[in-house]
N, C-alpha and C. Protein backbone atom coordinates (compact mmCIF):
# COMPACT_ATOMS: atom_id res chain seq x y z
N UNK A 1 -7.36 -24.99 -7.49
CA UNK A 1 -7.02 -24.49 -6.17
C UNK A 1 -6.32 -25.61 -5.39
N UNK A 2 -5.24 -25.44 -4.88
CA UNK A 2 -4.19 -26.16 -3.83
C UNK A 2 -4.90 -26.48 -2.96
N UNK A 3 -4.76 -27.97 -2.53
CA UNK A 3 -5.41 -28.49 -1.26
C UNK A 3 -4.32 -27.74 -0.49
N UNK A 4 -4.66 -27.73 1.14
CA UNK A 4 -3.34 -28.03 2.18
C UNK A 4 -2.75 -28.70 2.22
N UNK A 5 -2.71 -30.12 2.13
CA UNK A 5 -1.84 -31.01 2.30
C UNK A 5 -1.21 -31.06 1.03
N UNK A 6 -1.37 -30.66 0.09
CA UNK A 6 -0.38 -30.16 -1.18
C UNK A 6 0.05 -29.16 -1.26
N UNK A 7 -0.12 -27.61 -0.41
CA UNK A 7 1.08 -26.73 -0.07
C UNK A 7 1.55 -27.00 0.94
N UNK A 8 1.35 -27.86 2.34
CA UNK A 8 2.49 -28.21 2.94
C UNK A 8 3.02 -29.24 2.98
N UNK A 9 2.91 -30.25 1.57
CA UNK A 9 3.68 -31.53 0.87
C UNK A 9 3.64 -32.44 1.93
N UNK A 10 2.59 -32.83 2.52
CA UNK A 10 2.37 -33.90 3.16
C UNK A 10 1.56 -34.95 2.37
N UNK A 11 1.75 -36.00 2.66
CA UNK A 11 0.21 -37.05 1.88
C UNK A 11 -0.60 -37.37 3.02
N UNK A 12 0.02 -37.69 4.33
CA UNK A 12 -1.07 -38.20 5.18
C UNK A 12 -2.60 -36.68 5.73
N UNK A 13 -3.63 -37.32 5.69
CA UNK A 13 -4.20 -36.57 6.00
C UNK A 13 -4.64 -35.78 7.79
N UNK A 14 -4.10 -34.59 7.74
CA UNK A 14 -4.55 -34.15 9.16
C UNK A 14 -5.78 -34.04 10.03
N UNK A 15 -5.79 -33.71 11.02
CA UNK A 15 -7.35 -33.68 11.33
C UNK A 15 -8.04 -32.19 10.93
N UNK A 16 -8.87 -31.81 10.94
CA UNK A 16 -9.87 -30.51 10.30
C UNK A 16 -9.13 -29.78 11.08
N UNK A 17 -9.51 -29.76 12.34
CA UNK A 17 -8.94 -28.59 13.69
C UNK A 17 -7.40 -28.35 13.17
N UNK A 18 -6.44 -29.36 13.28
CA UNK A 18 -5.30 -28.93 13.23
C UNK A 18 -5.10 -27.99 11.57
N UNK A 19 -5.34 -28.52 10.40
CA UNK A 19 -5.54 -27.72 9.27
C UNK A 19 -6.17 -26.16 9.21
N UNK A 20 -7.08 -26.20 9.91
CA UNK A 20 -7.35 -25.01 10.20
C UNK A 20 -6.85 -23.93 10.61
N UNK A 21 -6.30 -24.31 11.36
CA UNK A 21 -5.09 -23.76 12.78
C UNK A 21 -4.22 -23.51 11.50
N UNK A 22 -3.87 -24.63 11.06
CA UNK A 22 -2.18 -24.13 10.03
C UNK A 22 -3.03 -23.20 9.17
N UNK A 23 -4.11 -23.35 8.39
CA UNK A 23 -4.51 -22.42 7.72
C UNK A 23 -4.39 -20.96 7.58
N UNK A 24 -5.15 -20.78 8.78
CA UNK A 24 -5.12 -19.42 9.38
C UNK A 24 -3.86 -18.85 9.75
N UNK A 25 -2.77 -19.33 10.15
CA UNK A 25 -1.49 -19.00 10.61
C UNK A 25 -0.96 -18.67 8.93
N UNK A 26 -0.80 -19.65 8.17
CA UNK A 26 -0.44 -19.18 6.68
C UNK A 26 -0.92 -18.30 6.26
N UNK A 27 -2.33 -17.83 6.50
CA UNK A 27 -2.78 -16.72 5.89
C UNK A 27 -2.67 -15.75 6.44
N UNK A 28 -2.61 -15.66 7.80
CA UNK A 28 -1.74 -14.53 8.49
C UNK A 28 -0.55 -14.06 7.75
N UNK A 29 0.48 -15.38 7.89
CA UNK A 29 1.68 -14.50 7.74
C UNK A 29 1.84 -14.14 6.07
N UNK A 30 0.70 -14.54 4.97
CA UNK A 30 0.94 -14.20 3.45
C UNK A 30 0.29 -12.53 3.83
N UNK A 31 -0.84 -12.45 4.13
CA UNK A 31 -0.92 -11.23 4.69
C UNK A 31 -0.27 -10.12 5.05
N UNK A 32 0.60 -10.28 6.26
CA UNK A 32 1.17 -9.71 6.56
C UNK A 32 2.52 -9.25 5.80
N UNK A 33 3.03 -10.86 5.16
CA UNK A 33 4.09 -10.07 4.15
C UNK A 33 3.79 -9.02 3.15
N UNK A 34 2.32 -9.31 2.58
CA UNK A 34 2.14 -8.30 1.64
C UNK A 34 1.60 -6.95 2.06
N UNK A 35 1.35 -6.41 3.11
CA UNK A 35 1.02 -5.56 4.21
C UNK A 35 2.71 -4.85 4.13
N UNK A 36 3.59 -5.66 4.64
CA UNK A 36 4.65 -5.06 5.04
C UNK A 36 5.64 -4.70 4.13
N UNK A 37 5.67 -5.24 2.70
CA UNK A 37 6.44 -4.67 1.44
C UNK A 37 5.41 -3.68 0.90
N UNK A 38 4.19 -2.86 1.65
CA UNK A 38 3.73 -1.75 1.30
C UNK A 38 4.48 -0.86 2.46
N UNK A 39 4.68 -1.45 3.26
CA UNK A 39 4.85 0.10 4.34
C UNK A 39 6.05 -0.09 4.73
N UNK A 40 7.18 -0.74 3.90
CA UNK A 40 8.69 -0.99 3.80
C UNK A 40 9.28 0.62 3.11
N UNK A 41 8.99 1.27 2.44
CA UNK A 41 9.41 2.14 1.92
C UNK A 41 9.15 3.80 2.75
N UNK A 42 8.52 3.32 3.36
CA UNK A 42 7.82 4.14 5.12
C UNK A 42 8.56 3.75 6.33
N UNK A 43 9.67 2.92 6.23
CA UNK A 43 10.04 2.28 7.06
C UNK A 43 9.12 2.10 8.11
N UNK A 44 8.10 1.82 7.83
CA UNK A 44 6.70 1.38 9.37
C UNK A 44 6.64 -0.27 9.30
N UNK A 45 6.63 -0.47 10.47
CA UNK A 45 5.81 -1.88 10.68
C UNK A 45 4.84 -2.22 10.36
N UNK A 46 3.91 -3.03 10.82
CA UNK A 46 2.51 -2.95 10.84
C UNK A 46 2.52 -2.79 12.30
N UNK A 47 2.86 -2.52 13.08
CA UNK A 47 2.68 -2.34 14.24
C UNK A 47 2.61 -1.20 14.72
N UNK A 48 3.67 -0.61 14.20
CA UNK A 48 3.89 1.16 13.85
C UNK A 48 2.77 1.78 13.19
N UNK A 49 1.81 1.25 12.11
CA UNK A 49 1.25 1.27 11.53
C UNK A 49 -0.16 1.76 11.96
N UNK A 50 -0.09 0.35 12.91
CA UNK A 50 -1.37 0.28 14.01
C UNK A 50 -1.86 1.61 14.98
N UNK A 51 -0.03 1.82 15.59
CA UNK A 51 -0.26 2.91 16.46
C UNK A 51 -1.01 4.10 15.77
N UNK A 52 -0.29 4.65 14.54
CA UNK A 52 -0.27 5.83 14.07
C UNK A 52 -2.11 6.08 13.40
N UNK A 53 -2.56 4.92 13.54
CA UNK A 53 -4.08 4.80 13.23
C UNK A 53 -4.96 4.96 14.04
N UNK A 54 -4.50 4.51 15.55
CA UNK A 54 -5.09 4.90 16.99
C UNK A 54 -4.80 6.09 16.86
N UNK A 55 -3.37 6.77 16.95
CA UNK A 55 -3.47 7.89 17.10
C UNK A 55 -4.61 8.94 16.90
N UNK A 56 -4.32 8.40 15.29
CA UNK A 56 -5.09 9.46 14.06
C UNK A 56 -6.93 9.42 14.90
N UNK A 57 -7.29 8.31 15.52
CA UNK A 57 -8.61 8.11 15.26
C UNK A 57 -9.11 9.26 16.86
N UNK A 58 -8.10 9.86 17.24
CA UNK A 58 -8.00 10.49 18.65
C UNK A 58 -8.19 11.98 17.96
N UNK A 59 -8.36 12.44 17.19
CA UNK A 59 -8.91 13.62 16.48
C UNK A 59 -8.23 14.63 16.73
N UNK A 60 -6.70 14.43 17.02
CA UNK A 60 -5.81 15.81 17.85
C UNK A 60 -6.03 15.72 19.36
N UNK A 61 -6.25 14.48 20.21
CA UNK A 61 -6.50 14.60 21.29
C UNK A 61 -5.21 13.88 22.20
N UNK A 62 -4.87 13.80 23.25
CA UNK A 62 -3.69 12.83 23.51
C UNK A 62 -3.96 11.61 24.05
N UNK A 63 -3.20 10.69 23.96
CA UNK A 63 -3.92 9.11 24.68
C UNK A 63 -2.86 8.60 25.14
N UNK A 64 -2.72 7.94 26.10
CA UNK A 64 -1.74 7.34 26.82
C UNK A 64 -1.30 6.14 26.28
N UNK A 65 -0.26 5.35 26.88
CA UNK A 65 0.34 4.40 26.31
C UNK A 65 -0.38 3.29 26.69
N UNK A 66 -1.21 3.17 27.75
CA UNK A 66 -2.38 1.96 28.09
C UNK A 66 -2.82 1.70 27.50
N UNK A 67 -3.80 3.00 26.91
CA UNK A 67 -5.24 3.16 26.13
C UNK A 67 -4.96 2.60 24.65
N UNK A 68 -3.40 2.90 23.96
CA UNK A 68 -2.89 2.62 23.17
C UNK A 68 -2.72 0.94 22.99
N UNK A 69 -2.17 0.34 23.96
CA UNK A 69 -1.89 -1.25 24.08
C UNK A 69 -2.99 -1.60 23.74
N UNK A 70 -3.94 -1.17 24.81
CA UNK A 70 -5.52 -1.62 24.84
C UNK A 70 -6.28 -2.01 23.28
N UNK A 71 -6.04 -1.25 22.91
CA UNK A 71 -6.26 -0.91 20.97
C UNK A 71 -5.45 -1.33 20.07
N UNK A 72 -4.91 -2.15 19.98
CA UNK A 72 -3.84 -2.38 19.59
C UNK A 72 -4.19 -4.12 18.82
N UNK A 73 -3.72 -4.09 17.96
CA UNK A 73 -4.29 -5.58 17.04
C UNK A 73 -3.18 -6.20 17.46
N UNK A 74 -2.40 -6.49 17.83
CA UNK A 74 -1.65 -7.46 18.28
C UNK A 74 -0.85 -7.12 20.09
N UNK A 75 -1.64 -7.38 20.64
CA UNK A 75 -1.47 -7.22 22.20
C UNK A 75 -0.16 -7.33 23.05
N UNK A 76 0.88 -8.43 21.91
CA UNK A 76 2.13 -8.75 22.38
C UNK A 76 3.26 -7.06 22.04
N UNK A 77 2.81 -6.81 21.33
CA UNK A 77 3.54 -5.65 20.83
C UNK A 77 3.97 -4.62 22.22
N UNK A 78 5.03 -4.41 22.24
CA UNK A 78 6.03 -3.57 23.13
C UNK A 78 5.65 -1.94 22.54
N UNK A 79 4.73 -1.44 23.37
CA UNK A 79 4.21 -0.14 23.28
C UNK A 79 4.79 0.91 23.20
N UNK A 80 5.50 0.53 24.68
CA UNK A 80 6.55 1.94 24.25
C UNK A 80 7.50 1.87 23.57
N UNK A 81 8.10 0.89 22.96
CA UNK A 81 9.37 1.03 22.36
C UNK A 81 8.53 0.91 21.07
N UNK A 82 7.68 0.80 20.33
CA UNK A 82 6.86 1.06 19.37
C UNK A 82 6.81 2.69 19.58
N UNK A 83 6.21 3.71 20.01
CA UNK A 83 6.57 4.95 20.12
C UNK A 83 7.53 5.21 20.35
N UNK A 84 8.39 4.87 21.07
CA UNK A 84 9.74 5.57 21.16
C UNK A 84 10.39 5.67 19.14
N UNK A 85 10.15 4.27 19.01
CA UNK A 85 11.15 4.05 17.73
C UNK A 85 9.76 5.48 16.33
N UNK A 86 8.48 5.70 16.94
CA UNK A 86 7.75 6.84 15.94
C UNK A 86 8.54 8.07 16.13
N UNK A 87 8.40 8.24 17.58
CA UNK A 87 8.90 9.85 17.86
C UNK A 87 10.58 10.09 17.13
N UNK A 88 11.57 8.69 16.96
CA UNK A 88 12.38 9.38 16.04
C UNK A 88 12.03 9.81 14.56
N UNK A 89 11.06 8.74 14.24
CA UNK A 89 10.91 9.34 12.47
C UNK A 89 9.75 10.50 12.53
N UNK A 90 9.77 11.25 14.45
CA UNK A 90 9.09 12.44 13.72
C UNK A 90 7.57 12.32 13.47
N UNK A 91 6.79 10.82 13.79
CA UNK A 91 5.25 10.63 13.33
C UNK A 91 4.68 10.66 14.45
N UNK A 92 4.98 11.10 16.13
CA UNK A 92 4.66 11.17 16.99
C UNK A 92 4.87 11.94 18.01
N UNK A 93 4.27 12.69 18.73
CA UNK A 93 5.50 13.32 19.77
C UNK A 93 5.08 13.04 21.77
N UNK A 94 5.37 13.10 22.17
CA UNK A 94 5.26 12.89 24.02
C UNK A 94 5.18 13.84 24.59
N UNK A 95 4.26 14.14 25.40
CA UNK A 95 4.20 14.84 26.46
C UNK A 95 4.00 14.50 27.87
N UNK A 96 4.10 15.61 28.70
CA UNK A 96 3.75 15.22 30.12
C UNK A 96 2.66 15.74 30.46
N UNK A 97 1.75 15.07 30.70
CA UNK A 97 0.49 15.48 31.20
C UNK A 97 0.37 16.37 32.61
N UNK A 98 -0.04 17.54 32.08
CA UNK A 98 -0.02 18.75 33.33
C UNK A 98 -0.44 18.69 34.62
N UNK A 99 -1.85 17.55 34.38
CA UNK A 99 -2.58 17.48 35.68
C UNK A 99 -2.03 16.53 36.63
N UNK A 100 -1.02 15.78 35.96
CA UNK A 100 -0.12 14.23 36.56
C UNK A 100 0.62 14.23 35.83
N UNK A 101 1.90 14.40 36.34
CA UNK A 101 3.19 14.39 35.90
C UNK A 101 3.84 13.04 35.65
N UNK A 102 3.22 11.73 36.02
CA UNK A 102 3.36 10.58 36.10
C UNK A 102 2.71 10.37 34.96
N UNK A 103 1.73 10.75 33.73
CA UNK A 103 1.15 10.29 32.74
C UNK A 103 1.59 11.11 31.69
N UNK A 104 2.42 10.06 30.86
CA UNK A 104 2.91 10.40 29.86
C UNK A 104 1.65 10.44 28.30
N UNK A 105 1.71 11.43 27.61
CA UNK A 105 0.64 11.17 26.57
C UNK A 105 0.97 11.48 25.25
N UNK A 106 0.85 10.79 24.59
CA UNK A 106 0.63 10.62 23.15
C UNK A 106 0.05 11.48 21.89
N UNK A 107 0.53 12.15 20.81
CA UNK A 107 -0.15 12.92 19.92
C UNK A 107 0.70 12.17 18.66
N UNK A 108 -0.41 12.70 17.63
CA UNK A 108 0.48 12.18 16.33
C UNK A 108 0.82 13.83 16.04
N UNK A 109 1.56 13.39 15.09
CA UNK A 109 2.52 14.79 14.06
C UNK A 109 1.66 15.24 13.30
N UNK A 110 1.84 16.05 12.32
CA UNK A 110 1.36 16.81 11.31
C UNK A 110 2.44 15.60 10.39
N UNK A 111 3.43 15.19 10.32
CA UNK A 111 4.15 14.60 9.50
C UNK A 111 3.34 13.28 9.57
N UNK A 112 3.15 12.34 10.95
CA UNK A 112 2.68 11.36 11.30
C UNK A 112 0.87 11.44 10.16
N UNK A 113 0.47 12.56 10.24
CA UNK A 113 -0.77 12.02 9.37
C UNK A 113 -0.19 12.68 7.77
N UNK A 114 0.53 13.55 7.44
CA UNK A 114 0.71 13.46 6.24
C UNK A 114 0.73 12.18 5.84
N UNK A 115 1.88 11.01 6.16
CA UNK A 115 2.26 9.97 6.13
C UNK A 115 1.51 8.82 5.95
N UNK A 116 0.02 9.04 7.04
CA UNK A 116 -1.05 8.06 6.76
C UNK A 116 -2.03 8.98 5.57
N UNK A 117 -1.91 9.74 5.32
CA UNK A 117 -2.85 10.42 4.08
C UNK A 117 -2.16 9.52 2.77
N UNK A 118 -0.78 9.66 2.60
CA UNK A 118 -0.20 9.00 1.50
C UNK A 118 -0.57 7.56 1.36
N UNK A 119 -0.29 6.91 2.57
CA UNK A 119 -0.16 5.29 2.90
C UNK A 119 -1.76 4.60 2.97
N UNK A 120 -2.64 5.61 3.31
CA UNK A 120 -3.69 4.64 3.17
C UNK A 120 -4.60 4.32 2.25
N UNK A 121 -4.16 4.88 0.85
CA UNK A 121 -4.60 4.73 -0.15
C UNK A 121 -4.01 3.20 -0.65
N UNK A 122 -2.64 3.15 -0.42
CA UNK A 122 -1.92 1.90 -0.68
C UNK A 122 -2.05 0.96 0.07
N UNK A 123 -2.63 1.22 1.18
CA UNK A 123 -3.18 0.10 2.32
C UNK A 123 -4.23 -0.81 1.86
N UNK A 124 -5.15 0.33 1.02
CA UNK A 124 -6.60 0.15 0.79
C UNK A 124 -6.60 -0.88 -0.32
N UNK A 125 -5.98 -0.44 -1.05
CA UNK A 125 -5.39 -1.43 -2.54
C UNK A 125 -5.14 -2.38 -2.04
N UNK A 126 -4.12 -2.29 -1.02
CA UNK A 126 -3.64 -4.09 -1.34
C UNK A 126 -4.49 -4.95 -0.23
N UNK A 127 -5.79 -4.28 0.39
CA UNK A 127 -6.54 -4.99 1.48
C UNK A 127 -7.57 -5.51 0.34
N UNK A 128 -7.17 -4.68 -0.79
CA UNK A 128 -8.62 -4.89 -1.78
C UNK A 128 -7.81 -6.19 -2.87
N UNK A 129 -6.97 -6.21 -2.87
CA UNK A 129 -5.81 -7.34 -3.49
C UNK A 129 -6.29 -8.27 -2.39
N UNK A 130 -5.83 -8.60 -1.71
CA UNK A 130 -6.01 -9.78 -1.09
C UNK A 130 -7.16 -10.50 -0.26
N UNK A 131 -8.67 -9.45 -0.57
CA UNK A 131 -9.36 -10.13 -0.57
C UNK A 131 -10.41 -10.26 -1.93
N UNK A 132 -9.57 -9.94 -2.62
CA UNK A 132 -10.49 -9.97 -3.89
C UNK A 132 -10.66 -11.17 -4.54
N UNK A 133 -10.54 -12.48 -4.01
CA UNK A 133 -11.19 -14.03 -4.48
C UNK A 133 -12.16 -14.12 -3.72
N UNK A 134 -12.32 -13.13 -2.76
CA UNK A 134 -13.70 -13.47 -2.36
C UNK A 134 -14.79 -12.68 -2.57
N UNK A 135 -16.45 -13.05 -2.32
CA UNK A 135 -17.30 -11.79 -2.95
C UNK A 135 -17.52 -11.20 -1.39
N UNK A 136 -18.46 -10.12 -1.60
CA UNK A 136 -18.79 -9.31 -0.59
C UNK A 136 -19.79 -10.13 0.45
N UNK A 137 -20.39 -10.93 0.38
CA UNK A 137 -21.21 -11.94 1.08
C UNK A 137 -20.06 -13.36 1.82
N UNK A 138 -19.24 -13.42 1.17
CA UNK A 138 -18.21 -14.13 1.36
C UNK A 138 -17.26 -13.69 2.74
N UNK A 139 -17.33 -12.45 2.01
CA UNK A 139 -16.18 -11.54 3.38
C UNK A 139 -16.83 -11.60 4.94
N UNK A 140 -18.35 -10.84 4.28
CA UNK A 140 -19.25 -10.82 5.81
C UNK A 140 -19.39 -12.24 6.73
N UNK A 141 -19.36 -13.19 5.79
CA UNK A 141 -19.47 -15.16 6.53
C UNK A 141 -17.92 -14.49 6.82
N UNK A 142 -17.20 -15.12 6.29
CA UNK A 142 -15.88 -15.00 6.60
C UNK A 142 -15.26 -13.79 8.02
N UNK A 143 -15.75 -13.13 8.48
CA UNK A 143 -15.66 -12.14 9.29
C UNK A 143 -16.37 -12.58 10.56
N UNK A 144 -17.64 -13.39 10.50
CA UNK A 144 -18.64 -13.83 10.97
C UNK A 144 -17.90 -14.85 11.63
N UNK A 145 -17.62 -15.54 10.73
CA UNK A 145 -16.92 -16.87 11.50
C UNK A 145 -15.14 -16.77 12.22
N UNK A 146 -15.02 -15.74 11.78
CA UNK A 146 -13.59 -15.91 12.45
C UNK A 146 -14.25 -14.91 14.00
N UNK A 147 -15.05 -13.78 14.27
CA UNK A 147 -15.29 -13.80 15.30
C UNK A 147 -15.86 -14.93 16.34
N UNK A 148 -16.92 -15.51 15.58
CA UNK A 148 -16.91 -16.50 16.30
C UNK A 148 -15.84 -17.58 17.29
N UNK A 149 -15.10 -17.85 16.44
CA UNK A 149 -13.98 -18.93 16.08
C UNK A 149 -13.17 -17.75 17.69
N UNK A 150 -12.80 -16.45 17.81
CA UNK A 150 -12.42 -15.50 18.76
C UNK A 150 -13.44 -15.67 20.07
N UNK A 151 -14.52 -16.22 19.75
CA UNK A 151 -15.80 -15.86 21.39
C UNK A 151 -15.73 -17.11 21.92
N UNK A 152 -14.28 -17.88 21.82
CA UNK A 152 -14.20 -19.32 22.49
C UNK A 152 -14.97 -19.70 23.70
């Protein structure tokens, strides 16, 4: 197994904190690449991804674009233009909320969950790919400590 300082070809040694930090950022973005050459052929993001999972978890109900941010695994993400760019491929649609014409709301498609019926089988695989060097006691520490590492 590769130290860090031999995948990022340094010799001097860093301090723990800062390694860590790079750690986690590398493993983010190996992650995410392999996340996103699954849902490349879906043309989805993972962001797109995200939404259409909030959606889904709304049971046919509508949710606004707040409630949506709010839920949302990466907070920087541009909400509405994340729906805007679903409702063209059709995995989302908008309405105007009857009781307030000022609240716009959110439904997924019948296409939008066909789409996650197909995709989350292949999601599941490759979540099971990339954590499969670790055991199941491993994952739970590992989950454990990165919340922590979050309750600064």
């Amino acid at each position: 197994m590769k130290e860090l300082n031999e995948i990022l070809k340094i010799k001097s040694k860093i301090p723990l904190s800062q390694a860590t930090v790079i750690n986690i950022f590398q493993t983010t973005s190996w992650m995410k690449d392999d996340l996103l050459l699954q849902l490349k052929p879906y043309d989805l993001s993972i962001e797109q991804f995200n939404v259409l999972r909030i959606l889904r978890g709304q049971n046919g109900n509508a949710i606004n674009l707040q409630d949506i941010q709010e839920r949302m695994v990466s907070k920087m993400s541009n909400t509405t233009r994340l729906v805007d760019k679903l409702i063209k491929k059709n995995f989302v649609k908008r309405t105007i909320c009857k009781a307030n014409r000022r609240k716009v709301e959110i439904m997924i498609t019948d296409l939008g969950l066909d789409t996650l019926i197909t995709i989350d089988p292949i999601i599941d695989k490759t979540e099971k790919k990339i954590t499969n060097n670790l055991t199941q006691d491993e994952l739970t520490e590992l989950n454990t400590l990165l919340i922590k590492l979050k309750n600064k």
